[in-house]
C-alpha atoms as a PDB file:
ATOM      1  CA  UNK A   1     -28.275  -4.886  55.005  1.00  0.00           C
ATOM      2  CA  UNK A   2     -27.358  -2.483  52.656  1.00  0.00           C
ATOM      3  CA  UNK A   3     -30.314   0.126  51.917  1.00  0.00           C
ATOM      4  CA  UNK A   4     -29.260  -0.021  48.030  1.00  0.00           C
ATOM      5  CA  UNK A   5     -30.356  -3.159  47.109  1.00  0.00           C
ATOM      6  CA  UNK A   6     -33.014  -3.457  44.718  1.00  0.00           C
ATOM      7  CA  UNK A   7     -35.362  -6.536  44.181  1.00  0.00           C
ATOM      8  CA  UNK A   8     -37.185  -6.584  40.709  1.00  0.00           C
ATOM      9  CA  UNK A   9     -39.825  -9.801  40.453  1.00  0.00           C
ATOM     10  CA  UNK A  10     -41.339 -10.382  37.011  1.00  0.00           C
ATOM     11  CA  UNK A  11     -44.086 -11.434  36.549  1.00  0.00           C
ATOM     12  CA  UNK A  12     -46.236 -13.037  33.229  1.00  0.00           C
ATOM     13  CA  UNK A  13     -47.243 -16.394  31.338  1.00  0.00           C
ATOM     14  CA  UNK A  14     -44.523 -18.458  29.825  1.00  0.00           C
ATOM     15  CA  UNK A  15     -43.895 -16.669  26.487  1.00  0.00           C
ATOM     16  CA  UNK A  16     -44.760 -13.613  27.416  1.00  0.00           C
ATOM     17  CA  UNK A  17     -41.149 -11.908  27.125  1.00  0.00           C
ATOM     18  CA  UNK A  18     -40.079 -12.139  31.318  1.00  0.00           C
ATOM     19  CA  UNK A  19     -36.469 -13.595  30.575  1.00  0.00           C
ATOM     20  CA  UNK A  20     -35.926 -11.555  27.648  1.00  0.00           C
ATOM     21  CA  UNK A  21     -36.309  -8.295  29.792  1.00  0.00           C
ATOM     22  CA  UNK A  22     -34.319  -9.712  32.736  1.00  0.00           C
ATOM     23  CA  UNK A  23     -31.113 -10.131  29.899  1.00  0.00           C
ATOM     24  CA  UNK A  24     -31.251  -6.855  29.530  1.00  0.00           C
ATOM     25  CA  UNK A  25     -30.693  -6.034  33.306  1.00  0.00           C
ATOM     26  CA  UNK A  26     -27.429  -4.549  34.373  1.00  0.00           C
ATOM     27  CA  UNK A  27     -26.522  -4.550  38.263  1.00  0.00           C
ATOM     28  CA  UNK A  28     -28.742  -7.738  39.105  1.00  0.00           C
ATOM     29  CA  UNK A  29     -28.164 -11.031  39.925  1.00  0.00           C
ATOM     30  CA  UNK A  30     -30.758 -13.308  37.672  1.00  0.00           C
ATOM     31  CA  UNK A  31     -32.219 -15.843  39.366  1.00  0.00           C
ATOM     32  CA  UNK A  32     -34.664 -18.497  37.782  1.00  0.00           C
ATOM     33  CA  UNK A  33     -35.944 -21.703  38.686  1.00  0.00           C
ATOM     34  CA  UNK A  34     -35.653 -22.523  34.526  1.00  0.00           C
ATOM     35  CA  UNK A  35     -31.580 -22.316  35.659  1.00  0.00           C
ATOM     36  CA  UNK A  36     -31.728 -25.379  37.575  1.00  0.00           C
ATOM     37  CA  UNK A  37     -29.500 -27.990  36.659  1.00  0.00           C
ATOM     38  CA  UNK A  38     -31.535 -30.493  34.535  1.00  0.00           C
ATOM     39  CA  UNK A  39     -35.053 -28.801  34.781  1.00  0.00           C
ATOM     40  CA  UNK A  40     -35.044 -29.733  30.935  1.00  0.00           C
ATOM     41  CA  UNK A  41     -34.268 -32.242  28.727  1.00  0.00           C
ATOM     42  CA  UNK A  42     -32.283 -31.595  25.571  1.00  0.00           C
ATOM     43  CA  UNK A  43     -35.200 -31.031  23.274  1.00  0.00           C
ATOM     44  CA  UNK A  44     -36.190 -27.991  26.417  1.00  0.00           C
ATOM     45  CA  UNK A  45     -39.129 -29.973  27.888  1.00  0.00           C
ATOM     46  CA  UNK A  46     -39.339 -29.804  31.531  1.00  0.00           C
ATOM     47  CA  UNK A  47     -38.560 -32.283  33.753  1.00  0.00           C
ATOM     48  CA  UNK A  48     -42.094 -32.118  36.353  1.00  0.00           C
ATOM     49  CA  UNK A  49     -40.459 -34.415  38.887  1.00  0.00           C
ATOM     50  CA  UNK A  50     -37.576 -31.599  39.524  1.00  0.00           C
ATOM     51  CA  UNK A  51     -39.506 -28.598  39.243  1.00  0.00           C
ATOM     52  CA  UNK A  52     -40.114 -27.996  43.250  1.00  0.00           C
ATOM     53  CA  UNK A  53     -36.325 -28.543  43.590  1.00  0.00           C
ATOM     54  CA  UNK A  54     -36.241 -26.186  40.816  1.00  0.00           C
ATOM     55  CA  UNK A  55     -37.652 -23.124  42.986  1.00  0.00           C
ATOM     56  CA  UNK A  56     -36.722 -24.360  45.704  1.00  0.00           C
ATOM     57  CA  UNK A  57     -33.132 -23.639  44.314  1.00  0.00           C
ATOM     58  CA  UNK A  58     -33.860 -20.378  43.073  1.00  0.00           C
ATOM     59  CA  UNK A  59     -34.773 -19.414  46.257  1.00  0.00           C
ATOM     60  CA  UNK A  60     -31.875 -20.261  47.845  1.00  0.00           C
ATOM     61  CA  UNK A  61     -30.020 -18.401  45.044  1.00  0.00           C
ATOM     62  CA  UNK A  62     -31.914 -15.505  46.151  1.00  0.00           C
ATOM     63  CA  UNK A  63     -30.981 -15.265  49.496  1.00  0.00           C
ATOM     64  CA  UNK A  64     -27.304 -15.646  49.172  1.00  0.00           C
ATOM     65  CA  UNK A  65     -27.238 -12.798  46.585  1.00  0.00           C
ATOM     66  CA  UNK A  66     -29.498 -10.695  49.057  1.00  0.00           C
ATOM     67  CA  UNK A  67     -26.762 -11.950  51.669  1.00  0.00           C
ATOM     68  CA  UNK A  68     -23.872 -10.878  49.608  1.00  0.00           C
ATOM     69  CA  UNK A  69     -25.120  -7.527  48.953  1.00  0.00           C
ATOM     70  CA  UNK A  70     -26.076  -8.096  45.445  1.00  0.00           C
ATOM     71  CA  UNK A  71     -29.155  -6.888  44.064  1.00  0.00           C
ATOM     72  CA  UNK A  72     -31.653  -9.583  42.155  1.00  0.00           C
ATOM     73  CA  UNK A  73     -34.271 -10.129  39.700  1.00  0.00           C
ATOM     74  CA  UNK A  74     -36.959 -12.808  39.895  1.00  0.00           C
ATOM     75  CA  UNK A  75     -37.462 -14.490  36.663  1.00  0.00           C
ATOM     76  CA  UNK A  76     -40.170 -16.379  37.290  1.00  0.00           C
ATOM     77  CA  UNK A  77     -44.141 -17.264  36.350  1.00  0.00           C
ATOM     78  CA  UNK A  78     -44.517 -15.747  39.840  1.00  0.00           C
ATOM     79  CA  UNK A  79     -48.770 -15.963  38.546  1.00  0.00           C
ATOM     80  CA  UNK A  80     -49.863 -16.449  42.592  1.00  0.00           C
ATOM     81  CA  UNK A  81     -49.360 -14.571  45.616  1.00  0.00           C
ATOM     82  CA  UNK A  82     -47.944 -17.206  47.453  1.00  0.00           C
ATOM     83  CA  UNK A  83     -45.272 -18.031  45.052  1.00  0.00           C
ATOM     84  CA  UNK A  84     -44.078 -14.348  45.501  1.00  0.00           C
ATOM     85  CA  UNK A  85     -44.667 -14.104  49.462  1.00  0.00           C
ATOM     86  CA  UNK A  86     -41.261 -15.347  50.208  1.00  0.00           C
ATOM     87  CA  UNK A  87     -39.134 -13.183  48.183  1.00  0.00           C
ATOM     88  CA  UNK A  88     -40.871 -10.069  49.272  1.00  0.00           C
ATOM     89  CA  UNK A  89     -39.923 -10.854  53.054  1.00  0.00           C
ATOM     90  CA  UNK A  90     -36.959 -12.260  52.404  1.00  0.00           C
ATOM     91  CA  UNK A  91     -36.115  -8.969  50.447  1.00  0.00           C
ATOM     92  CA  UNK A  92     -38.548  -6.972  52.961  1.00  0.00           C
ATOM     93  CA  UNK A  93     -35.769  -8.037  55.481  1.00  0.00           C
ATOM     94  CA  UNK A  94     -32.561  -7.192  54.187  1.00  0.00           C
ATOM     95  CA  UNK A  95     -34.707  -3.837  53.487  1.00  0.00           C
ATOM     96  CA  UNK A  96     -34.090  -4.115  49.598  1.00  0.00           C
ATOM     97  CA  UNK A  97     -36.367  -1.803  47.434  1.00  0.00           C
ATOM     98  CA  UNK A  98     -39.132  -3.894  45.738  1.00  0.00           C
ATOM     99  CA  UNK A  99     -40.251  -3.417  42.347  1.00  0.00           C
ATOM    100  CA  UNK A 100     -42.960  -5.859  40.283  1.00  0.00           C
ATOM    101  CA  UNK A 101     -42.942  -6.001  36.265  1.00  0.00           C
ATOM    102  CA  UNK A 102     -45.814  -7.614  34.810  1.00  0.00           C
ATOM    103  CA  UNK A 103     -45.290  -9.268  31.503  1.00  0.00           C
ATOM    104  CA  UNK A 104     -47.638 -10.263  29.025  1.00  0.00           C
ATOM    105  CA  UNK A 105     -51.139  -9.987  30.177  1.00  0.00           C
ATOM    106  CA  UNK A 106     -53.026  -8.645  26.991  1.00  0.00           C
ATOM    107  CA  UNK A 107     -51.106 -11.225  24.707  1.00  0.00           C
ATOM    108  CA  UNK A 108     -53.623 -13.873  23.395  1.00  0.00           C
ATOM    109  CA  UNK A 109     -52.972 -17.390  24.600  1.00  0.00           C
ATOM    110  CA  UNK A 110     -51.970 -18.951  21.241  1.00  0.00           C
ATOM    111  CA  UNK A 111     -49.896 -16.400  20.801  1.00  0.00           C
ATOM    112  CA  UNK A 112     -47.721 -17.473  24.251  1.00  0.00           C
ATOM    113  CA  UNK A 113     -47.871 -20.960  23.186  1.00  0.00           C
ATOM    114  CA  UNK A 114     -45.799 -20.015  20.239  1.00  0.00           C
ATOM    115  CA  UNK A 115     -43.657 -17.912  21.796  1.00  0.00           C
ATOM    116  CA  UNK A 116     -42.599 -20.383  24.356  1.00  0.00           C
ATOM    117  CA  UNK A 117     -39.275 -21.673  24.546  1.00  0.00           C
ATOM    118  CA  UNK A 118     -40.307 -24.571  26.679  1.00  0.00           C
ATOM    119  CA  UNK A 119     -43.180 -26.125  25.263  1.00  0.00           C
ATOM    120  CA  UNK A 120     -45.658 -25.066  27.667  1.00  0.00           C
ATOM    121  CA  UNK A 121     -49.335 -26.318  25.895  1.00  0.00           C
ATOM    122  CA  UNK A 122     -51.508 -23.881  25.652  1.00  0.00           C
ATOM    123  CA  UNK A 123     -53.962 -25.618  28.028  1.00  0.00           C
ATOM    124  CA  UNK A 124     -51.452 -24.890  30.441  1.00  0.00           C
ATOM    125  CA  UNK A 125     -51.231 -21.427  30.035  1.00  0.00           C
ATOM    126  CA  UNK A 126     -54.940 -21.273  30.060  1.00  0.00           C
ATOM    127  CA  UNK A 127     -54.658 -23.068  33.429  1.00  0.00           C
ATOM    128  CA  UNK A 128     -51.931 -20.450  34.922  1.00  0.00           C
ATOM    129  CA  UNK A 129     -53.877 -17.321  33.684  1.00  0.00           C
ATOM    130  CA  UNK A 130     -57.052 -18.603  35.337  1.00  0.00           C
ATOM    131  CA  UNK A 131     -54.947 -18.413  38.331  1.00  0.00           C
ATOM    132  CA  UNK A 132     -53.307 -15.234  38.235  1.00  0.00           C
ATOM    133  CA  UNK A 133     -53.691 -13.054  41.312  1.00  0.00           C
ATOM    134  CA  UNK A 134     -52.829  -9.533  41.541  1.00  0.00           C
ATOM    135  CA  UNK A 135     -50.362  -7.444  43.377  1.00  0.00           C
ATOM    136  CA  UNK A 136     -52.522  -6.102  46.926  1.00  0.00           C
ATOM    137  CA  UNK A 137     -51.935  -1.898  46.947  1.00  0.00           C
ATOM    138  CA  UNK A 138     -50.406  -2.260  49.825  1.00  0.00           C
ATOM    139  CA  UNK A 139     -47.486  -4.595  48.676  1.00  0.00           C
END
């Protein structure tokens, strides 16, 4: 694989200002489990029953541009370890440079809530922060 490609995963709470950043990207190939076809409904609430299919998807999106030669940016929650794990090898293999943003950690809850544009309750968020795992050094 080509020794230029670059991987960028965000990371950060719904709200928090990940896909925002990632429009703003020149060179990369976005990909985003919120991009799967009917994730939401029209009024943007998500569909639960699709949302494994949903990154499921986006993974596969993420190797063929890795494949292709294209450079890519994660725009995901990406909160937990394991929910990065398999785009760092995948981009670990193709020897891609990997880089980690982190979106969003000193903005109060409420303040994501409104921010959202999916909905996401605020007991949700609460729920994903209490989760969040860090980046190991050695990553």
């Amino acid at each position: 694989m080509d020794s230029n490609l670059k991987v960028i995963i965000l990371r950060g709470l719904p709200g928090s200002g990940k896909s925002t950043y990632a429009k703003t990207l020149t060179g990369f190939t976005i990909v985003s489990a919120d991009l799967f076809p009917d994730l939401y409904d029209e009024h943007w609430s998500i569909n639960f029953d699709k949302i494994g299919d949903a990154h499921d998807w986006c993974y596969s999106q993420f190797c063929m541009a890795l494949k292709a030669g294209r450079s890519v940016c994660v725009d995901n929650t990406n909160i937990s370890l394991f929910e990065i794990a398999p785009y760092r090898m995948e981009a670990r293999r193709c020897k891609a440079e990997i880089s980690y943003r982190t979106f969003g950690k000193d903005i109060p809850d409420e303040k994501l809530a409104e921010r959202t544009l999916h909905g996401v309750p605020i007991s949700s968020i609460r729920a994903m922060r209490k989760r969040w795992e860090e980046i190991p050094s050695f990553w």
